[in-house]
C-alpha atoms as a PDB file:
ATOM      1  CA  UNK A   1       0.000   0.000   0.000  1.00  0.00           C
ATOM      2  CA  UNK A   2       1.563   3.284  -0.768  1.00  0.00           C
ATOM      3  CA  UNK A   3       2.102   6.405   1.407  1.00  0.00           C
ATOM      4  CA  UNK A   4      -0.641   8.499   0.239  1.00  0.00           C
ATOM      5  CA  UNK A   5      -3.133   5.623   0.539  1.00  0.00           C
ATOM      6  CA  UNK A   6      -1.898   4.907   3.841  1.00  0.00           C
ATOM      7  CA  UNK A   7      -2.690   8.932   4.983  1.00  0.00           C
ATOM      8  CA  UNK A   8      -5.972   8.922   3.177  1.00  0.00           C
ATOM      9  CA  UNK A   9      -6.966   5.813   5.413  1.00  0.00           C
ATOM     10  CA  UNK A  10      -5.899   7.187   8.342  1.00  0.00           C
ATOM     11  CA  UNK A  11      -8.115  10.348   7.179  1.00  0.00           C
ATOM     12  CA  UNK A  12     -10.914   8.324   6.743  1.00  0.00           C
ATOM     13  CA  UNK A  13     -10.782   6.695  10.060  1.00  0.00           C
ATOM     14  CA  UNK A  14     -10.324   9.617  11.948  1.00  0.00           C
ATOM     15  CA  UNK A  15     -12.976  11.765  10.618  1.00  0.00           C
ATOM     16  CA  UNK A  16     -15.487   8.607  11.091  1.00  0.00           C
ATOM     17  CA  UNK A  17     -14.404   8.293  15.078  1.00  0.00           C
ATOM     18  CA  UNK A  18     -14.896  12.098  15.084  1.00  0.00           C
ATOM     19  CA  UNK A  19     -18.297  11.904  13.699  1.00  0.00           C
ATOM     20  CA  UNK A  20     -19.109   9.376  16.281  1.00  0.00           C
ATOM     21  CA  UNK A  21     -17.848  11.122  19.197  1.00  0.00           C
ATOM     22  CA  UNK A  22     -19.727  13.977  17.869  1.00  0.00           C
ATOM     23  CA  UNK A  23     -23.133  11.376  17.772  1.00  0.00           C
ATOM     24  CA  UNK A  24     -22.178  10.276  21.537  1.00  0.00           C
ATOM     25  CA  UNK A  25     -21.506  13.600  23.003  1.00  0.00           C
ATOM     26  CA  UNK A  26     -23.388  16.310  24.213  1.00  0.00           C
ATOM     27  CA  UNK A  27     -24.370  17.582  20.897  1.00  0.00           C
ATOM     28  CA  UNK A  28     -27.239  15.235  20.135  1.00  0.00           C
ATOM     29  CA  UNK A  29     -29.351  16.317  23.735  1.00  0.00           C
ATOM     30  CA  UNK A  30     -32.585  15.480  22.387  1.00  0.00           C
ATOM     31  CA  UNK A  31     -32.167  12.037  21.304  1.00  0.00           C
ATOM     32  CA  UNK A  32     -31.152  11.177  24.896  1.00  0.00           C
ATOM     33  CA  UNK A  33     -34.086  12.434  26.230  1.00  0.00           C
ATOM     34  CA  UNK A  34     -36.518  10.786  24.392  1.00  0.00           C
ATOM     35  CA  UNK A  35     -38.661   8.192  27.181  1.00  0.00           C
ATOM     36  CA  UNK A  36     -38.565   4.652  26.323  1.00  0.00           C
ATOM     37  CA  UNK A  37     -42.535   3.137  27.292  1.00  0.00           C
ATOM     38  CA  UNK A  38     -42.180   1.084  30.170  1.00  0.00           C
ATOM     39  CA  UNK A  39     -42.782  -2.099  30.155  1.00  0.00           C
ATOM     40  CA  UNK A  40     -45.986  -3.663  31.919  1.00  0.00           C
ATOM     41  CA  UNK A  41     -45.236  -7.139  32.036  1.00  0.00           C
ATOM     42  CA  UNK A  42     -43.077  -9.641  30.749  1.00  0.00           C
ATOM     43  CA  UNK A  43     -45.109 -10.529  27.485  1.00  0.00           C
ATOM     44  CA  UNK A  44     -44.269  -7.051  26.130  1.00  0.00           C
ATOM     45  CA  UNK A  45     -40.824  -7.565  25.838  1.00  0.00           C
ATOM     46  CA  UNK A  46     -40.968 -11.139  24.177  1.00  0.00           C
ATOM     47  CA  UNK A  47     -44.402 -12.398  22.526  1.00  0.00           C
ATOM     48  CA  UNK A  48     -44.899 -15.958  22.555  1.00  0.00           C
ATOM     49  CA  UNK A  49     -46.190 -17.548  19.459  1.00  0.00           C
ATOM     50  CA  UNK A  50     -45.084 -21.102  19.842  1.00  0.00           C
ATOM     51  CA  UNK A  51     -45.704 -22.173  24.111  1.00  0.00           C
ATOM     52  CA  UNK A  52     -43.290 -25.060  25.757  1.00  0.00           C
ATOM     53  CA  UNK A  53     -44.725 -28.266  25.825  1.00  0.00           C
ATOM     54  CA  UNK A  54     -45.918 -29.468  29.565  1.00  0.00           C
ATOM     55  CA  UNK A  55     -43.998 -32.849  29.390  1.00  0.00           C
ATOM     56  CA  UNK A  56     -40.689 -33.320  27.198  1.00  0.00           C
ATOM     57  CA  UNK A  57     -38.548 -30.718  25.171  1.00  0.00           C
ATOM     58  CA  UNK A  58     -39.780 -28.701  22.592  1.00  0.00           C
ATOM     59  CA  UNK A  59     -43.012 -26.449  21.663  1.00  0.00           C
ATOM     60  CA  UNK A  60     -46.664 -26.869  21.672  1.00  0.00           C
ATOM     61  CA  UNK A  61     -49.543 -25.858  18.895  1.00  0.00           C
ATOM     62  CA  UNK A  62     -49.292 -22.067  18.691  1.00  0.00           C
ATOM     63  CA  UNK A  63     -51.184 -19.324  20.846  1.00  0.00           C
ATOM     64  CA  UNK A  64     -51.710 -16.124  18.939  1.00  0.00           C
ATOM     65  CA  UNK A  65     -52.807 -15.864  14.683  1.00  0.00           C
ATOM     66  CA  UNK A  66     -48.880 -15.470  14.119  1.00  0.00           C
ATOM     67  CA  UNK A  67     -47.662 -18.283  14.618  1.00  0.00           C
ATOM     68  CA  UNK A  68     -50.638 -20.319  13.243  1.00  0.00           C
ATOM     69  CA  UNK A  69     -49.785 -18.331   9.964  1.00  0.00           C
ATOM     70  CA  UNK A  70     -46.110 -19.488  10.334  1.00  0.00           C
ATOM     71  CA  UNK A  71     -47.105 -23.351  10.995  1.00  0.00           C
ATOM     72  CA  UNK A  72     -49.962 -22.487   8.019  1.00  0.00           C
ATOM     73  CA  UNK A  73     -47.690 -21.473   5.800  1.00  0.00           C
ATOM     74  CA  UNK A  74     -45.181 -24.460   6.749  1.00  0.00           C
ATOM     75  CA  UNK A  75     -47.895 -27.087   6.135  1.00  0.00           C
ATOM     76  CA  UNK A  76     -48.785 -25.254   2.851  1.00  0.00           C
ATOM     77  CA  UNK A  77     -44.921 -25.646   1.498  1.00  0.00           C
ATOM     78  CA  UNK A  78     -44.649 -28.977   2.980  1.00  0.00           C
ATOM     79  CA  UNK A  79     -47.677 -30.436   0.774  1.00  0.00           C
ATOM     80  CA  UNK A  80     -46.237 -28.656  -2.127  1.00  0.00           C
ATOM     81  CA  UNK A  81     -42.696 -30.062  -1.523  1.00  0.00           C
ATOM     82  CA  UNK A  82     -44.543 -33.754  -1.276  1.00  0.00           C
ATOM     83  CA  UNK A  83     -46.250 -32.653  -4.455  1.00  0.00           C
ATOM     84  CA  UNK A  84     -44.438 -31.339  -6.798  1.00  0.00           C
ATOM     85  CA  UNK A  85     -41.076 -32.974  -5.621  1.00  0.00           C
ATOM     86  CA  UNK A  86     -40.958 -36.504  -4.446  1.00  0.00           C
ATOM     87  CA  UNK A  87     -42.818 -37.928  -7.220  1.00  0.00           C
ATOM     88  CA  UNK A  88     -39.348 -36.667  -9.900  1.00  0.00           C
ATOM     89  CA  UNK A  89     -36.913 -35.174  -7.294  1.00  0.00           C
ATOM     90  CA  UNK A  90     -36.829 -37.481  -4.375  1.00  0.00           C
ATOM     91  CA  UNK A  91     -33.186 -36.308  -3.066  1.00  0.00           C
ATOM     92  CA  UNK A  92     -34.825 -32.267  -3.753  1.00  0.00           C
ATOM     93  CA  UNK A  93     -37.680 -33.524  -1.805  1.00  0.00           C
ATOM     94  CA  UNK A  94     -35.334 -34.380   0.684  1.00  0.00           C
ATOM     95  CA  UNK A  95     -33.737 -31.185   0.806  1.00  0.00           C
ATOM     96  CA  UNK A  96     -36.716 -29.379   1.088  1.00  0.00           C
ATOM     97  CA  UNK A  97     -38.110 -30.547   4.141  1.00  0.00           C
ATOM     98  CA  UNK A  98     -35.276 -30.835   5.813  1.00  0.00           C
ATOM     99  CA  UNK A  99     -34.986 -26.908   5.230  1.00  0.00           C
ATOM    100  CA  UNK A 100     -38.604 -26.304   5.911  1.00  0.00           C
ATOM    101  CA  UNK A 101     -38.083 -28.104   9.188  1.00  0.00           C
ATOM    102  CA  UNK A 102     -35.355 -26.358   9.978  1.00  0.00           C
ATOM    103  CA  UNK A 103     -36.873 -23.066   9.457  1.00  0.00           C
ATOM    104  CA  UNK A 104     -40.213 -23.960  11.919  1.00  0.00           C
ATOM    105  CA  UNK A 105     -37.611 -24.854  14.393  1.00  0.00           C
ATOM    106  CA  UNK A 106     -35.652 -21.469  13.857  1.00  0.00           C
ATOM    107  CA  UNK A 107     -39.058 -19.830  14.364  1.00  0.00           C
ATOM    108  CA  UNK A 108     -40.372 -22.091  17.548  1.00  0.00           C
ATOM    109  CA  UNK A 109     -36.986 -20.652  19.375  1.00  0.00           C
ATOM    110  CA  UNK A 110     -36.628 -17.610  18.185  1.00  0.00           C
ATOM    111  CA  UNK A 111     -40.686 -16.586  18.840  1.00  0.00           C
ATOM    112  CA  UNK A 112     -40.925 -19.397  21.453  1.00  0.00           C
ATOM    113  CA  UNK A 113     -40.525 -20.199  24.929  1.00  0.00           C
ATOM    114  CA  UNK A 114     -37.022 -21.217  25.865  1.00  0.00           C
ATOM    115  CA  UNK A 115     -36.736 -25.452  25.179  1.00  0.00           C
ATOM    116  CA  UNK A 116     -36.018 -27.133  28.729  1.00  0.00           C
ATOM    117  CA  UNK A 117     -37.225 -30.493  29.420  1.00  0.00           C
ATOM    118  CA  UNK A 118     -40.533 -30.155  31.479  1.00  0.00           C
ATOM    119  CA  UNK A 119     -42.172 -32.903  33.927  1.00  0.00           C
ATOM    120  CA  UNK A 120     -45.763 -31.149  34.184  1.00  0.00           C
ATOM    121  CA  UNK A 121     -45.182 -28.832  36.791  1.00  0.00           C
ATOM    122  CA  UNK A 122     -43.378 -26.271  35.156  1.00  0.00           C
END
């Protein structure tokens, strides 16, 4: 790298730390004081779509319209997959559900309860 590249980096990285000291500091008053809503209960900060499961690991059948569109919308590209795939494209078909099933389980935990084993109790 030559010399004047070098200095025009260097440029470049100090005028972009300036600009965000500038964004952190005192300058920018009124986007510190704007009031966050508090929080009521725990449900705001995390909705549940897909509940834990009262005995073993895993989720239950949803509890709010989003996630029965997600599992909707799962069962509607599974039957598709069966379909349109396995009948010509058995290793596709394959593929395809085993990436449809790992999407619905992406969804349970991130829009789900956490996945513990549970004896009924819980």
């Amino acid at each position: 790298m030559s010399m004047a590249a070098r200095k025009n980096l260097r440029a470049i990285r100090q005028s972009a730390k300036l600009l965000c000291d500038r964004l952190r500091s005192r300058a920018w008053p009124v986007i510190r004081k704007i009031p966050s809503p508090p929080l009521k209960n725990m449900s705001e900060k995390k909705q549940i779509w897909f509940p834990a499961k009262r005995y073993g690991w895993g989720w239950g059948i949803p509890c709010c319209w989003q996630g029965w569109v997600v599992f909707a919308v799962w069962i509607l590209l599974m039957s598709l997959s069966v379909c349109g795939l396995l009948p010509r494209h058995p290793w596709l078909f394959q593929g395809a559900v085993w990436t449809l099933a790992g999407a619905l389980i992406a969804v349970c935990w991130w829009k789900g309860d956490k996945p513990r084993w549970r004896w009924g109790k819980d």
